[in-house]
Protein backbone atom coordinates (compact mmCIF):
# COMPACT_ATOMS: atom_id res chain seq x y z
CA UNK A 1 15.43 48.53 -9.52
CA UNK A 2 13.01 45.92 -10.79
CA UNK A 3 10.06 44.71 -8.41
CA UNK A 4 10.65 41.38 -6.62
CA UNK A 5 9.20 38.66 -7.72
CA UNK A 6 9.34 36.17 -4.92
CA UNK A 7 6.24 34.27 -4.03
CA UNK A 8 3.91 36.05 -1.42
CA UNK A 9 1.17 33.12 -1.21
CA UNK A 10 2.11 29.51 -0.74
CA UNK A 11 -0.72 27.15 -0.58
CA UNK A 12 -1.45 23.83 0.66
CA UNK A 13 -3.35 20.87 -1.48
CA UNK A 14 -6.86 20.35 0.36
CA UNK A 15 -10.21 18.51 -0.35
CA UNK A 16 -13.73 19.35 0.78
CA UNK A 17 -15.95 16.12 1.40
CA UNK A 18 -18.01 14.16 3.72
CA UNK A 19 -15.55 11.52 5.49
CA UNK A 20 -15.25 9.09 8.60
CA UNK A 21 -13.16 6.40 9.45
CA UNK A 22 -13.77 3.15 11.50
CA UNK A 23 -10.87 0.46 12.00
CA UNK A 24 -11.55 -3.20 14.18
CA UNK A 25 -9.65 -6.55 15.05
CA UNK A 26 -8.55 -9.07 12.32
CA UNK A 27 -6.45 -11.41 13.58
CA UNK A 28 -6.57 -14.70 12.38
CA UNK A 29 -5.98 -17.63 15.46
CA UNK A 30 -2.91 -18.90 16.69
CA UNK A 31 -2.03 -21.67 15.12
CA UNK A 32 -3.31 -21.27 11.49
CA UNK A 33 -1.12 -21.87 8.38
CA UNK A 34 1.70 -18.92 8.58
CA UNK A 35 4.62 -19.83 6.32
CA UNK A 36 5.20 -16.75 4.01
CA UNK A 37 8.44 -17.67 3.72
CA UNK A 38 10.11 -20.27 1.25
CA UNK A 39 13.13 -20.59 3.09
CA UNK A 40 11.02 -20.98 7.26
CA UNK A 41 10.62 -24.34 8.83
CA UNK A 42 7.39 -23.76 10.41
CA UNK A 43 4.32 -24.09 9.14
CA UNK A 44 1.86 -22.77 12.26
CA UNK A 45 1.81 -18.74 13.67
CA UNK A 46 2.94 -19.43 17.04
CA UNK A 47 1.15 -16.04 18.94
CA UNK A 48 0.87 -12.78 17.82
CA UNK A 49 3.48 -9.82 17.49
CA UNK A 50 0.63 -7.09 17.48
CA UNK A 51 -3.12 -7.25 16.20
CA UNK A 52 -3.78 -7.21 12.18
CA UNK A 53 -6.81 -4.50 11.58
CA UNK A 54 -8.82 -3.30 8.68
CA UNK A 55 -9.28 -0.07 8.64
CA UNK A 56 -12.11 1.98 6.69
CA UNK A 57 -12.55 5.32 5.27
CA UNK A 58 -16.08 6.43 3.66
CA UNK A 59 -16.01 9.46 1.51
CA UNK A 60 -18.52 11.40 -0.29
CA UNK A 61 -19.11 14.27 -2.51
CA UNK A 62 -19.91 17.26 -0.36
CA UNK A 63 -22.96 17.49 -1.49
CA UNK A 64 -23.93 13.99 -1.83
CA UNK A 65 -26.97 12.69 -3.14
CA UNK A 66 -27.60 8.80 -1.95
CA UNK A 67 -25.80 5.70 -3.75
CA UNK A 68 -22.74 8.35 -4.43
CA UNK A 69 -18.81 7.93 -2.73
CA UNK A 70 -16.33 5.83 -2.41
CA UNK A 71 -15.25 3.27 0.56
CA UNK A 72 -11.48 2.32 1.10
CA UNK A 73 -10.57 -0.77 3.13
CA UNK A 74 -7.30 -1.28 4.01
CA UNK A 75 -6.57 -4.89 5.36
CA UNK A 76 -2.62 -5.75 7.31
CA UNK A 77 -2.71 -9.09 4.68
CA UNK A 78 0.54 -9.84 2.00
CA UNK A 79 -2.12 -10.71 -0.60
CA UNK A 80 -5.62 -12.26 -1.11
CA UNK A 81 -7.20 -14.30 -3.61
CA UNK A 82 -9.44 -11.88 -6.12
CA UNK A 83 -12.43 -14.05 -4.99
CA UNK A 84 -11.97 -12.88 -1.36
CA UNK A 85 -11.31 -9.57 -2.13
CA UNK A 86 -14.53 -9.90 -4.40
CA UNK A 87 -16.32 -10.89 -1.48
CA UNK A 88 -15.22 -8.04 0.58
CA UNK A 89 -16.36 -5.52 -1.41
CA UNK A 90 -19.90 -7.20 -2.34
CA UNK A 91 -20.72 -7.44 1.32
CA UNK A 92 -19.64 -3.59 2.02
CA UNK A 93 -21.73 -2.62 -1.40
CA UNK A 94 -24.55 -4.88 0.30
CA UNK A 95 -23.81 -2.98 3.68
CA UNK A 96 -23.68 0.27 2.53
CA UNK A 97 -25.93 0.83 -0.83
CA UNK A 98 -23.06 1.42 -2.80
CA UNK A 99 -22.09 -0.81 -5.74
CA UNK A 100 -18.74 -2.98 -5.51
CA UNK A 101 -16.84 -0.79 -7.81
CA UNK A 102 -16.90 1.79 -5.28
CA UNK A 103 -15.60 0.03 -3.00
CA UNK A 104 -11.40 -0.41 -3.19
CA UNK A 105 -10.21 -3.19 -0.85
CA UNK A 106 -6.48 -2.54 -0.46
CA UNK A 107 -3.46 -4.78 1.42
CA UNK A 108 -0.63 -3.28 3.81
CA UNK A 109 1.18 -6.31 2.42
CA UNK A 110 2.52 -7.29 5.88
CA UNK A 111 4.67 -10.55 5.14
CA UNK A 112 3.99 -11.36 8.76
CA UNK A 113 0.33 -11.81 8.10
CA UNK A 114 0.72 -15.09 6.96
CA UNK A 115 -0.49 -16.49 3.20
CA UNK A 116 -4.37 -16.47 3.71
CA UNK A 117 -4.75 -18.62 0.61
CA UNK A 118 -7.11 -21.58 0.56
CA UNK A 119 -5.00 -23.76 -1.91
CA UNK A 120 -3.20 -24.22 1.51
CA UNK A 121 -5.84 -25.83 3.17
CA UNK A 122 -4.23 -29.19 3.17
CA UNK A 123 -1.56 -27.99 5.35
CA UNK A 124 -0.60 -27.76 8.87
CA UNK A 125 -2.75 -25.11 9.97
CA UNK A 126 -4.38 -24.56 6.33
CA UNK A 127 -7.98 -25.94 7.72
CA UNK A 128 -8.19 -22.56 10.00
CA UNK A 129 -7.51 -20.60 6.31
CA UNK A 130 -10.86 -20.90 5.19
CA UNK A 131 -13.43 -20.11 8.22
CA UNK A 132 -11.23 -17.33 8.48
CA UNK A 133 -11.89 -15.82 5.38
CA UNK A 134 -15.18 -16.50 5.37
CA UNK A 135 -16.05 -14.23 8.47
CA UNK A 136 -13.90 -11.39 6.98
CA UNK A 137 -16.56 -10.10 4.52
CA UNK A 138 -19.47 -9.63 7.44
CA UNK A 139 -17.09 -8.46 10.34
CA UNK A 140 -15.65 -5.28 6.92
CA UNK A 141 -19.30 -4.66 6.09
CA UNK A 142 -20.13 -4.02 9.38
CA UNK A 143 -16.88 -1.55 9.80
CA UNK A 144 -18.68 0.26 6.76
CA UNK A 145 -21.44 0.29 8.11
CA UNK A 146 -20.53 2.36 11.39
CA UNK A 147 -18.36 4.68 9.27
CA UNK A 148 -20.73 5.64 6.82
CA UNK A 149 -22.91 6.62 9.88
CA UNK A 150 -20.49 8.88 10.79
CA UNK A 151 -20.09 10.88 7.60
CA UNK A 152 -19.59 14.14 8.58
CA UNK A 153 -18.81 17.60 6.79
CA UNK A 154 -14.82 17.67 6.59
CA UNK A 155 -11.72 19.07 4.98
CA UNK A 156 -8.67 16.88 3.82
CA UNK A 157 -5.24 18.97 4.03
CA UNK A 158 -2.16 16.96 2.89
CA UNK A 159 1.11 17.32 3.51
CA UNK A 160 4.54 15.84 1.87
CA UNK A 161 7.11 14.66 4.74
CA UNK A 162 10.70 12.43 4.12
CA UNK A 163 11.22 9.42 5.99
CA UNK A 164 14.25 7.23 5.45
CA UNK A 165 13.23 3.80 6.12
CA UNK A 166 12.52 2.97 2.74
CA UNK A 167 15.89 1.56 0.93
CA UNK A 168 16.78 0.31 -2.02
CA UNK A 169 16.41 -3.25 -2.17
CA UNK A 170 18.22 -4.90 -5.41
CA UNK A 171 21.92 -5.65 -3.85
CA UNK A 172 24.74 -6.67 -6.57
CA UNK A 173 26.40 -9.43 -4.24
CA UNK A 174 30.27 -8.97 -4.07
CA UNK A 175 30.96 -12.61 -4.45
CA UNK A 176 28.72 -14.45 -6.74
CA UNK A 177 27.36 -10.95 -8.98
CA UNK A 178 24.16 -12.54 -8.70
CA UNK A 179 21.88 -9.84 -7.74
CA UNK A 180 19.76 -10.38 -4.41
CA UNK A 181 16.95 -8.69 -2.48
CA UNK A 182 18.29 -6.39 0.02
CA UNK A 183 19.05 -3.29 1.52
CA UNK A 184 21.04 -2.07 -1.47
CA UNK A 185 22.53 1.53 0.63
CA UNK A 186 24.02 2.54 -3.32
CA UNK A 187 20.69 2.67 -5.00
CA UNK A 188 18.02 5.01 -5.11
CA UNK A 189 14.84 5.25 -2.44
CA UNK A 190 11.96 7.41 -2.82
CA UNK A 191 11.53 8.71 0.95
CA UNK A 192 8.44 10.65 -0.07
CA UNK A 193 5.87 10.49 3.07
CA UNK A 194 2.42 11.68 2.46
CA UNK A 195 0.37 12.31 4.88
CA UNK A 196 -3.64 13.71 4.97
CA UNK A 197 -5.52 15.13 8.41
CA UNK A 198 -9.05 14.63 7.74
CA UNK A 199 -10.78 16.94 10.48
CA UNK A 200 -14.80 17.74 10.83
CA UNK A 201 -15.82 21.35 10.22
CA UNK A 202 -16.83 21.46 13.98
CA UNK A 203 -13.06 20.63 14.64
CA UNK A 204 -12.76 17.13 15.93
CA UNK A 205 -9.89 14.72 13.87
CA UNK A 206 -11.76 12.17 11.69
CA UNK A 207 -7.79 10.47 11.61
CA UNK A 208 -5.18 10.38 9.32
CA UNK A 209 -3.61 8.87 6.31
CA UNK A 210 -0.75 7.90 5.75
CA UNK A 211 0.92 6.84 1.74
CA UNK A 212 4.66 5.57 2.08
CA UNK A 213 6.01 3.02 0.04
CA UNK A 214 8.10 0.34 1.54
CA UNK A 215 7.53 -3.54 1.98
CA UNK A 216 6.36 -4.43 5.34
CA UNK A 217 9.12 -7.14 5.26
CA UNK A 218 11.26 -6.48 8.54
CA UNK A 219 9.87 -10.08 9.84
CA UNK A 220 11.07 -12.67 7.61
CA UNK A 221 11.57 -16.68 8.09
CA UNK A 222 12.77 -16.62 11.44
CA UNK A 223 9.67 -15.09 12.84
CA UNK A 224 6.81 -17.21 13.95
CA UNK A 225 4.45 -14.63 15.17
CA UNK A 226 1.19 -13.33 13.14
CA UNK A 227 2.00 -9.58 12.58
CA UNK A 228 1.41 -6.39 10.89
CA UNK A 229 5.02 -6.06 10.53
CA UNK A 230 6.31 -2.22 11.22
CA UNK A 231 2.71 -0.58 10.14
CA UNK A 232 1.45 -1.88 13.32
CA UNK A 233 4.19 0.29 15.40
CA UNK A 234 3.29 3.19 12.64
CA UNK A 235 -0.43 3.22 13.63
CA UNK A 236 -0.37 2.68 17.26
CA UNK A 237 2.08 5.93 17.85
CA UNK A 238 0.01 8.13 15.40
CA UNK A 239 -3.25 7.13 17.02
CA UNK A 240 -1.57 7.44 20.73
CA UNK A 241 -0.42 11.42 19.53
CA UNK A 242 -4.15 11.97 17.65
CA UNK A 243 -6.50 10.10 19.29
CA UNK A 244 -7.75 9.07 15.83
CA UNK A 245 -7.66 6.41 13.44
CA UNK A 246 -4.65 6.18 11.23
CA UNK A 247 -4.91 4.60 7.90
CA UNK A 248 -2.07 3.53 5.94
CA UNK A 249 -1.84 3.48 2.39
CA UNK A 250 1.17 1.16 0.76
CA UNK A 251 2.92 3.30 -2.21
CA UNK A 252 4.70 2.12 -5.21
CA UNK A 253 7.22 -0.05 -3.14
CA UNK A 254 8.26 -3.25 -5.25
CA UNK A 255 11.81 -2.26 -5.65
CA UNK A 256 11.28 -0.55 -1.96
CA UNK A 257 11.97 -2.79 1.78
CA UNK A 258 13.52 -1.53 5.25
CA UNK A 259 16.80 -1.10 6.08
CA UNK A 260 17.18 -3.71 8.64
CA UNK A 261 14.77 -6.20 7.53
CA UNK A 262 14.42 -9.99 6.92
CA UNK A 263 14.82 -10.78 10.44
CA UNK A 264 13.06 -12.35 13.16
CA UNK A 265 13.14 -10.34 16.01
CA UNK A 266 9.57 -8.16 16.54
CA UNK A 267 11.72 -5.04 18.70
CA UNK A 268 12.95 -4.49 14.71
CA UNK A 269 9.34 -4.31 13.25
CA UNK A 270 8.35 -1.44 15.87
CA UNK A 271 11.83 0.21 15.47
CA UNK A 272 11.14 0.78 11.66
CA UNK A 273 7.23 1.94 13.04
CA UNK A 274 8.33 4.26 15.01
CA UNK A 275 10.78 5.79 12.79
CA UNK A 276 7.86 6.47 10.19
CA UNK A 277 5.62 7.49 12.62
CA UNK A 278 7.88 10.26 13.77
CA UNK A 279 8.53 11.26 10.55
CA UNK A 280 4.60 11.08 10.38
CA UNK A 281 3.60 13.30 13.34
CA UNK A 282 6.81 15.78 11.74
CA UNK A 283 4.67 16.35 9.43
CA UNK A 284 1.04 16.54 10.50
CA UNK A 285 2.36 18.87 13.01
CA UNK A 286 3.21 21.12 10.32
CA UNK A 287 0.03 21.13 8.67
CA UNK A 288 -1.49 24.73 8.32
CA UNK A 289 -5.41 25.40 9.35
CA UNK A 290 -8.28 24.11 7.00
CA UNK A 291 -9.30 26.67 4.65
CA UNK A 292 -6.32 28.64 4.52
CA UNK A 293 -3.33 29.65 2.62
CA UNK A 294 0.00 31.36 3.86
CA UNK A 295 0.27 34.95 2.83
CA UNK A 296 2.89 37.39 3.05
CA UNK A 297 1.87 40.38 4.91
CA UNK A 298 4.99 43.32 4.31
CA UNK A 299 7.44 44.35 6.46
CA UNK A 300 8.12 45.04 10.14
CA UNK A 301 10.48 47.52 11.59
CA UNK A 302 11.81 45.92 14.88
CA UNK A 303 15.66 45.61 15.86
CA UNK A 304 15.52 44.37 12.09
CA UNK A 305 13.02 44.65 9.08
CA UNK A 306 11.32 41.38 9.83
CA UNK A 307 9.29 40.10 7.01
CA UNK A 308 5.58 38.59 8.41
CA UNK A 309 3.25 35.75 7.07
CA UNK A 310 -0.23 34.82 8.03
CA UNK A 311 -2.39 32.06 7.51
CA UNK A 312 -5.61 33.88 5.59
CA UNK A 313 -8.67 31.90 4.82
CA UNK A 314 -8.95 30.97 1.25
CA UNK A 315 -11.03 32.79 -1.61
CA UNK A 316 -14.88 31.31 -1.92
CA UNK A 317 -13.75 30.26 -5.47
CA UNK A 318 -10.70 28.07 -3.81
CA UNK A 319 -12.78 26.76 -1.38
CA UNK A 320 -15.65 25.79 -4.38
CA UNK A 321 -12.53 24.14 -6.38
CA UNK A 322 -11.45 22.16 -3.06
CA UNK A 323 -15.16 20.58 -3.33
CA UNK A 324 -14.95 19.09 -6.90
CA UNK A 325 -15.41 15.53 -6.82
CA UNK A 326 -14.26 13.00 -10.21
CA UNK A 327 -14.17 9.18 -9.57
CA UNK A 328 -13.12 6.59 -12.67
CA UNK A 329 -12.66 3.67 -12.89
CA UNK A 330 -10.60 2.07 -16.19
CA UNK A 331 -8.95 -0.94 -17.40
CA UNK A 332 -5.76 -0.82 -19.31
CA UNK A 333 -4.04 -4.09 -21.03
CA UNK A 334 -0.94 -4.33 -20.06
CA UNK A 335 1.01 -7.19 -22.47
CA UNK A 336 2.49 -10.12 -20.90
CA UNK A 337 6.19 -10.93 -21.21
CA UNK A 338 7.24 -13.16 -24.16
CA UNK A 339 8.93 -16.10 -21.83
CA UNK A 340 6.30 -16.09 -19.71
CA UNK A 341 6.85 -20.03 -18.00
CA UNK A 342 4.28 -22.24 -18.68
CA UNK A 343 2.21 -24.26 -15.95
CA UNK A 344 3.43 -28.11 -17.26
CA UNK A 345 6.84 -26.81 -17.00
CA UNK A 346 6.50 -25.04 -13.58
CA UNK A 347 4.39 -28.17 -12.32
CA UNK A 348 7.41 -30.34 -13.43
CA UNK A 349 10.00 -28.66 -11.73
CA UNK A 350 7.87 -28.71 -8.70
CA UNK A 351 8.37 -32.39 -8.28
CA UNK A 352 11.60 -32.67 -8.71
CA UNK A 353 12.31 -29.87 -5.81
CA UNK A 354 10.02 -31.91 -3.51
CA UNK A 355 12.11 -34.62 -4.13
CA UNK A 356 15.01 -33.40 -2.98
CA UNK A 357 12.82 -32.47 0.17
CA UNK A 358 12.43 -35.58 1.06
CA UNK A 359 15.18 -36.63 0.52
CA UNK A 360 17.11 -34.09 2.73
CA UNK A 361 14.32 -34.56 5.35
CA UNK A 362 15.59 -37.97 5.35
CA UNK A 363 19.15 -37.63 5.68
CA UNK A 364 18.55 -34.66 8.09
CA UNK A 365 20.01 -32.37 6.35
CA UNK A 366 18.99 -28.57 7.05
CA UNK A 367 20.66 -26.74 5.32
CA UNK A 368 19.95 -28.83 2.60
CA UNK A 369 16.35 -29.10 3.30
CA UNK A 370 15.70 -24.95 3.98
CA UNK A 371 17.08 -24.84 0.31
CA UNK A 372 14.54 -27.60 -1.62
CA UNK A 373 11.61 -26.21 0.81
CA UNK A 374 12.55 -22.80 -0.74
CA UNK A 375 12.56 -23.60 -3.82
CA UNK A 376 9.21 -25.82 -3.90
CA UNK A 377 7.48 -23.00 -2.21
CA UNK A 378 8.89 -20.41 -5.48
CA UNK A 379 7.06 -22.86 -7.73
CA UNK A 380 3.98 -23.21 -5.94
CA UNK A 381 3.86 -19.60 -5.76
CA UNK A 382 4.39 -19.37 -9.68
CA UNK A 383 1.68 -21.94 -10.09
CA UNK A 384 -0.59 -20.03 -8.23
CA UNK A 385 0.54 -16.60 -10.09
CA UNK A 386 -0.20 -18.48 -13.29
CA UNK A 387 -3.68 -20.01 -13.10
CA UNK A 388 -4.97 -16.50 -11.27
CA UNK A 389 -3.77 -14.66 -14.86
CA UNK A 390 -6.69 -13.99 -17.09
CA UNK A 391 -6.17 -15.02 -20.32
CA UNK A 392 -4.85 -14.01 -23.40
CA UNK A 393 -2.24 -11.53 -24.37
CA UNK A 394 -2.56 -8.75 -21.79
CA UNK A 395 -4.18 -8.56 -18.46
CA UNK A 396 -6.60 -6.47 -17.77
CA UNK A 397 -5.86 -3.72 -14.56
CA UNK A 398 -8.74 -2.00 -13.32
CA UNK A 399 -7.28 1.00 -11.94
CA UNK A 400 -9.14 3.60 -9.54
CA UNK A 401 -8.23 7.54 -10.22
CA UNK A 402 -10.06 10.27 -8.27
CA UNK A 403 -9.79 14.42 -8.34
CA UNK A 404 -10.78 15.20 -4.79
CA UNK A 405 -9.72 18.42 -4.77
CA UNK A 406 -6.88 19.70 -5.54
CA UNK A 407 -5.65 16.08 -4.96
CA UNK A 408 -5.44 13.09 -7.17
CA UNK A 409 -5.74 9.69 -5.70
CA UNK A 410 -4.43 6.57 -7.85
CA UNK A 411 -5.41 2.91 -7.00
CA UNK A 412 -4.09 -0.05 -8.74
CA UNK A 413 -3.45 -3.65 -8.42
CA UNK A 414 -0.20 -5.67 -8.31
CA UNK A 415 3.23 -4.34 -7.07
CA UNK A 416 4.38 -1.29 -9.18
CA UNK A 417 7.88 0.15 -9.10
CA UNK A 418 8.86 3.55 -7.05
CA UNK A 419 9.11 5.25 -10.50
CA UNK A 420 5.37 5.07 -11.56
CA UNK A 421 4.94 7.17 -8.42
CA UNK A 422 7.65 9.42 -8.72
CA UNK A 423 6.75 10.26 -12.74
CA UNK A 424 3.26 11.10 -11.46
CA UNK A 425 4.16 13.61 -8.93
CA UNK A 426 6.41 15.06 -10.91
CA UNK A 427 4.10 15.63 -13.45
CA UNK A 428 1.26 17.29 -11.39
CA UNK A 429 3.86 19.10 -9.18
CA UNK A 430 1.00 21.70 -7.47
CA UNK A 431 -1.10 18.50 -6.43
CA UNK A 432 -1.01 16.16 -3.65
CA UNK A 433 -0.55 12.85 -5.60
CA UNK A 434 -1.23 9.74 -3.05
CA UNK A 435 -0.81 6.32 -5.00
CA UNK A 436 -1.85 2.95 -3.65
CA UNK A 437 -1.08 -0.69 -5.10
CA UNK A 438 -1.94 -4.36 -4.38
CA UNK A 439 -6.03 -2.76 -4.50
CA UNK A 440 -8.78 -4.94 -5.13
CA UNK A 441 -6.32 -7.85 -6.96
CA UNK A 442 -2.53 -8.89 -5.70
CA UNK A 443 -2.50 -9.58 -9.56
CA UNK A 444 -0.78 -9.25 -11.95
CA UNK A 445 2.58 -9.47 -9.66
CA UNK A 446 5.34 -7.21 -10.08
CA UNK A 447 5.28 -4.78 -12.88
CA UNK A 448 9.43 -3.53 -13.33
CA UNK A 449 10.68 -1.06 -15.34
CA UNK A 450 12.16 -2.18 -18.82
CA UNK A 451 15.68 -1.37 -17.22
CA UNK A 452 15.14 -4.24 -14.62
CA UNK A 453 14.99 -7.09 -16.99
CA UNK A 454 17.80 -9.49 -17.81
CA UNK A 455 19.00 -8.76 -15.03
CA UNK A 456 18.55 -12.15 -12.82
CA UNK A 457 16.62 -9.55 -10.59
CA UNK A 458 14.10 -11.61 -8.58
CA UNK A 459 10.87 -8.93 -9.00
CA UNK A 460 11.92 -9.04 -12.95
CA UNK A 461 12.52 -13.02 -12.79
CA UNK A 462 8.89 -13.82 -11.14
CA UNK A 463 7.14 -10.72 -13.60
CA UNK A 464 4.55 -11.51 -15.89
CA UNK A 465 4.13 -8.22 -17.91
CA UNK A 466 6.71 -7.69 -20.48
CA UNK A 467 9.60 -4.85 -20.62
CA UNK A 468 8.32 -1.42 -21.13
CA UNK A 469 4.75 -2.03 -20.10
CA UNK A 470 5.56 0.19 -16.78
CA UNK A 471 6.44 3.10 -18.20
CA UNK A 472 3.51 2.73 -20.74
CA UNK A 473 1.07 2.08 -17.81
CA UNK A 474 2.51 5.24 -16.13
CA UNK A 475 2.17 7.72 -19.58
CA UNK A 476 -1.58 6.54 -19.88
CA UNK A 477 -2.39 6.84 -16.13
CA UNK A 478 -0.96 10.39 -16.03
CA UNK A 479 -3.04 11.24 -19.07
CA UNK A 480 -5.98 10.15 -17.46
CA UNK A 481 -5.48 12.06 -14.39
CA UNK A 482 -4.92 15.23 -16.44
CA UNK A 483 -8.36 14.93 -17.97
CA UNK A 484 -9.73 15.38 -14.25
């Protein structure tokens, strides 16, 4: 009979580095400019569901000489102007010694956060928009600041969880064939949940991460209430069960949103919280030891021959390889679409929306009026999309990729589809693979897959990148991370 040859070690992805976390308040005031929404009728937040916070995680080499590391912010906003997010990162550079391209500012992209935007100044609430924003760069710094005094000696052990909230969220609508943004329960979800305990060498829980991909978008029109949407619910429970920060990290989610969402009723939000954090603390609790690997250790005679496993400390040479420490930074072009609309022709259509506007403001018609608000707040949107592009043929996307570890760590901007994550972990299938959008830029929008366009799909109708630039951008990132 031939030996067996059934795996006797299983191992778990881990990092060696110096870490700490700090998280504060950022709620904007009651009564600033809210409307996230085309089709709400308020303009104003009216309270507050649950606090917005930035969170912030310092990491460094573990042996770190000074002006080397990386700081992540994580801030419960939709999206931010560059500028801002420029200014974020400046101050924490300022703050900490580092320079601004090691700093990554990225968003939860709660749609209950409001649009912090300054073009909206002019608006009911819109004055509030800019003090606002202004503070946020000194009160992150300072965030930074206590972190990085915390940087302690610490190991990173990841661990991949499922959590169903994420659906599918292109529906094929029965009556008109039009296809519309919802919970789609026919099309594919990628309920990967991946989750990192960052805990000191003398034991104590730095906190936890947390990378899921799924659009904060329970809260839709209806709601009037400044909120982190269901990451808020996510964070609290974690932190209650750890006592330690949680950090959340959104995924790959533009074709991603909740099951029950676009609704205005907050007891949803926390429902959809809770059910990730569950799935969360399923799997931190699962989590083996720092430093250690799962060995088989032979047989047992008992009532039956019982086969036994141990957790064993890893080999000196693992634990050296755990330490390694690659940061890049690199811009790829990715081509803009063909029909890409042009600003006079936006502008234009613009005006003729807000005419209708008024005019159903005027014959007080709602219905009538939800619809032209809508539809003037798509083209302001597109007008702001537009002038933000850089110009030219392509836009540039400065992407983040780190080897911490026997993890890779992938930071870009815009909204990417659930398949540039998927492709990735598939291709580096013995490595924890944790993958972050809307970082440092909101810009350049969506990026779909070729198979999404001509669809009337409404992440493929608002896209500026053209067909096939996804699965390009996803080839040349996974290159690059197989050169770390």
């Amino acid at each position: 009979m031939s030996q067996s040859s059934a795996t006797t070690r299983v191992t778990t992805p881990q990092s060696r580095c110096r870490a700490a976390m700090a998280q504060g308040e950022i709620t904007p005031p009651v009564g600033i400019y809210h409307r996230m929404w085309g089709a709400a009728l308020h303009d104003r937040a009216s309270g507050v569901h649950r606090p917005l916070l930035a969170v912030v995680l310092c990491l460094e080499p573990e042996q770190a000489d000074a002006g080397h590391g990386a700081v992540l912010v994580t801030l419960d906003h939709c999206i931010l102007e560059r500028a801002d997010l420029t200014a974020i990162r400046e101050a924490v550079a300022r703050e900490t010694g580092l320079t601004a391209q090691q700093v990554l500012v990225s968003l939860t992209h709660t749609h209950g956060s409001g649009l912090m935007t300054r073009s909206r100044a002019h608006l009911p609430g819109g004055d509030l928009i800019g003090p606002y924003l202004d503070a946020l760069p000194a009160r992150i710094a300072a965030l930074a600041a206590q972190a990085q005094e915390r940087l302690t000696s610490a190991t990173i052990v990841y661990g991949q969880g499922r959590c169903a909230l994420a659906a599918h969220r292109d529906f094929p609508d029965p009556a008109s064939g039009a296809i519309v943004c919802g919970y789609n329960p026919d099309g594919p979800a990628d309920d990967t949940l991946l989750v990192a305990r960052i805990q000191s060498d003398a034991g104590a829980l730095v906190g936890t991460v947390v990378n899921y991909a799924c659009h904060p978008t329970t809260l839709a029109w209806e709601n009037t209430l400044i909120s982190p949407d269901w990451v808020g619910a996510l964070r609290e429970e974690v932190e209650r069960a750890t006592g330690s920060p949680c950090l959340f990290l959104q995924g790959a989610s533009a074709d991603l949103g909740p099951r029950v969402g676009f609704v205005g009723d907050v007891a949803w939000a926390d429902r959809n919280g809770l059910q990730v954090a569950h799935s969360t603390l399923a799997t931190f609790s699962a989590l083996p030891p720092d430093g250690t690997e799962f060995v088989y250790q032979g047989p047992v005679v008992s009532g039956a021959i019982l086969g036994t496993w141990r957790h064993e400390p890893v080999s000196n040479e693992t634990r050296t390889a755990q330490a390694r420490w690659t940061w890049r930074q690199v811009t790829l072009e990715v081509a803009y679409r063909a029909d890409l609309p042009t600003l006079e022709q936006t502008r234009l259509e613009r005006e003729q929306w807000q005419a209708g506007e008024d005019q159903a403001r005027a014959a007080g018609d709602e219905a009538r009026l939800r619809d032209c608000r809508a539809k003037v707040e798509q083209r302001t949107r597109q007008i702001m999309r537009l002038e933000a592009l850089a110009p030219g043929a392509s836009y540039p996307l400065e992407i983040h990729i780190a080897a911490l570890g026997e993890a890779l760590w992938v930071f870009t901007p815009g909204e990417l589809y659930q398949m540039f994550q998927q492709t990735l972990r598939a291709r580096f299938p013995d490595r924890a693979v944790l993958v972050t959008t809307l970082t440092n830029d909101w810009q350049p929008g969506y990026i779909p897959p070729q198979d999404a366009y001509g669809k009337g799909i409404y992440q493929e109708i608002i896209a500026a990148t053209a067909p096939g630039e996804l699965e390009q951008l996803t080839q040349r990132v996974g290159d690059l991370l197989a050169t770390l």
